[in-house]
Protein backbone atom coordinates (compact mmCIF):
# COMPACT_ATOMS: atom_id res chain seq x y z
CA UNK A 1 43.00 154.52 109.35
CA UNK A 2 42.21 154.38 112.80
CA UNK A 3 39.95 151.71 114.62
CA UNK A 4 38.04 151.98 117.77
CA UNK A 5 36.20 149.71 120.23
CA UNK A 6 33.57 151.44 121.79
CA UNK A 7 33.36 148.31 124.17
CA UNK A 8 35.46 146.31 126.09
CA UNK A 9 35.53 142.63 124.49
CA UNK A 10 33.98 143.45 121.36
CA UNK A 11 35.81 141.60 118.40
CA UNK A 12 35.11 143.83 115.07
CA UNK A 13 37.02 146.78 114.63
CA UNK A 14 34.96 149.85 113.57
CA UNK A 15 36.20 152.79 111.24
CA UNK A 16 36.42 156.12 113.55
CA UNK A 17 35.61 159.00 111.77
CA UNK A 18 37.91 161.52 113.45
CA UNK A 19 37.61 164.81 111.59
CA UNK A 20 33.77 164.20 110.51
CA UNK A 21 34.98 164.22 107.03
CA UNK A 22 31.88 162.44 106.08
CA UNK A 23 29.39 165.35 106.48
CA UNK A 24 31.76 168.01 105.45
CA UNK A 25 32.31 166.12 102.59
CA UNK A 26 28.48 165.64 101.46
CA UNK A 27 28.25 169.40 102.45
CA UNK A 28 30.57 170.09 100.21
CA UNK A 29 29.52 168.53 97.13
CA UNK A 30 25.94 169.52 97.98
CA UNK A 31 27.24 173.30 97.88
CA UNK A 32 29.14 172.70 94.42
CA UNK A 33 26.00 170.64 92.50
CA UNK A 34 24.26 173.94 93.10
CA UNK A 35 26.62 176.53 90.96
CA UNK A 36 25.91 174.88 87.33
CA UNK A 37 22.12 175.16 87.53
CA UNK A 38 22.27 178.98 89.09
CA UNK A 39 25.23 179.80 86.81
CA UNK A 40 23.10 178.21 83.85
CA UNK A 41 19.86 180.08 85.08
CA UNK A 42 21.91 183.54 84.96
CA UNK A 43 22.78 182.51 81.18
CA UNK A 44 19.41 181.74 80.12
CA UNK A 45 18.08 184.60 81.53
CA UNK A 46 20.55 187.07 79.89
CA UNK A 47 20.02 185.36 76.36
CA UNK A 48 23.11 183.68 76.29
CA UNK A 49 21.93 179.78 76.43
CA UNK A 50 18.83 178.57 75.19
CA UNK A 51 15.78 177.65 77.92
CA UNK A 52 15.96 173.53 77.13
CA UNK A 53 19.87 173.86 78.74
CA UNK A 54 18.63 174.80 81.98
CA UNK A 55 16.02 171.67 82.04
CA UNK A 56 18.84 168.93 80.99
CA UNK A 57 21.29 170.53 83.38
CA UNK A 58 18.99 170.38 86.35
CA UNK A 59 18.13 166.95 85.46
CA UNK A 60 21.36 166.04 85.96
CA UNK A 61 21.94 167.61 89.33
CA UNK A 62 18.31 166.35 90.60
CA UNK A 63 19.44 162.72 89.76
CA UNK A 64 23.05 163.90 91.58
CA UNK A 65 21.02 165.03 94.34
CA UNK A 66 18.92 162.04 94.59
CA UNK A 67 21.95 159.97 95.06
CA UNK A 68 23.24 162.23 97.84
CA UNK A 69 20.55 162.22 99.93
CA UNK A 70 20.50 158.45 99.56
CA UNK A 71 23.70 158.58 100.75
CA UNK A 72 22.77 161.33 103.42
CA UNK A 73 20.60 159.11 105.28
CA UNK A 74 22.98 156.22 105.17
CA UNK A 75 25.60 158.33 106.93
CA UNK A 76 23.28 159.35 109.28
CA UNK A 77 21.98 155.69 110.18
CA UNK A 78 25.23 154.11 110.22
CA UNK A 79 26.87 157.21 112.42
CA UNK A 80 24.23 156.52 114.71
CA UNK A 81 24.52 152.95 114.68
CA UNK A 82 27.95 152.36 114.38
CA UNK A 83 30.25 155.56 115.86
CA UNK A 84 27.28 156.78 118.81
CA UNK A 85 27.12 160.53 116.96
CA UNK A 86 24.58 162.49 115.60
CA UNK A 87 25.64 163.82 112.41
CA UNK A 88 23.27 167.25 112.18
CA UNK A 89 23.28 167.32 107.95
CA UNK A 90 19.31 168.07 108.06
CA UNK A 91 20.19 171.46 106.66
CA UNK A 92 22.36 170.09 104.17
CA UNK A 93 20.22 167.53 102.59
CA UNK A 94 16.92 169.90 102.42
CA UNK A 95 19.17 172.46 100.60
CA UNK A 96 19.92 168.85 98.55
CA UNK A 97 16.25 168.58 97.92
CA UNK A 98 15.50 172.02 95.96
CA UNK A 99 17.00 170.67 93.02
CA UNK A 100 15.22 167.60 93.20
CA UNK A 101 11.70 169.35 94.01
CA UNK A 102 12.71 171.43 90.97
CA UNK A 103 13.78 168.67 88.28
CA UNK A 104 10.22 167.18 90.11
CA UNK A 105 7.93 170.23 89.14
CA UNK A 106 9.59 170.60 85.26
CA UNK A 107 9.16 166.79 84.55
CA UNK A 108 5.61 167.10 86.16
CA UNK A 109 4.55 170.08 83.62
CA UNK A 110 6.06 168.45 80.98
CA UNK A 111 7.92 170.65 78.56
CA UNK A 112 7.20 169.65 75.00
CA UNK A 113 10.68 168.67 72.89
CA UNK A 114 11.21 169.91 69.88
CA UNK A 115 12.75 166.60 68.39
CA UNK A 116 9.46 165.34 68.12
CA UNK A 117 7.72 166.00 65.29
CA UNK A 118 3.86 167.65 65.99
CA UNK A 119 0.95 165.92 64.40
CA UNK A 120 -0.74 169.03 62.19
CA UNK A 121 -4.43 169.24 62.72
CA UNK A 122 -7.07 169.29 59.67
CA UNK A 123 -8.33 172.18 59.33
CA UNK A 124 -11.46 172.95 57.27
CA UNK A 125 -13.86 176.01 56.11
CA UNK A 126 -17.05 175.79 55.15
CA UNK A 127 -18.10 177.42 52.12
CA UNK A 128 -22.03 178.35 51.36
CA UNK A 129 -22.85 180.01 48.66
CA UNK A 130 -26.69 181.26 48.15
């Protein structure tokens, strides 16, 4: 691990990020949270996995999502703050946000689960008879 002093007298040592692993890395993982919920989507829509698979999965990579553009902006703060760079991942962390937009929109409509047992309405007919 390397250290740099972007000033002359400073005391603290600060991390250098040489290779920008950093935003390759989020990049990265961004890029491979995508696959299961298009892979799943191709599955539901040839019949092979049933429709409620497609809403848990993207759950699961909206909350993943979530957490990486949480940690997207802290990268970009602290590589502003600490290592005088602009990191450009503004591409990266919208293409973060369709999942989330879309885990958004299915918990908005909310689907109805089938665990839950449905109240049955009364239903009555009138007879008359003359």
């Amino acid at each position: 691990m390397f250290c740099s002093k972007p000033f002359p007298g400073q005391t603290d040592h600060i991390f250098k990020d040489k290779f920008c692993k950093w935003p390759k890395l989020l990049r990265s993982l961004i890029f491979i949270s995508l696959l299961p919920p298009f892979v799943t989507m191709l599955f539901v829509y040839n019949q092979l996995a049933p429709l409620h698979l497609l809403y848990d999965i993207l759950t699961l990579i909206g909350a993943f999502n979530l957490l990486m553009l949480f940690w997207g902006l802290i990268l970009k703060i602290r590589a502003k703050k600490y290592w005088y760079r602009n990191y450009h991942i503004g591409k990266t962390m919208l293409l973060a946000l369709i999942p989330v937009v879309a885990c958004g929109y299915l918990l908005a409509t909310e689907r109805p689960d089938p665990r839950v047992a449905q109240q049955v309405e009364i239903q009555s007919v009138e007879i008359t008879t003359n």
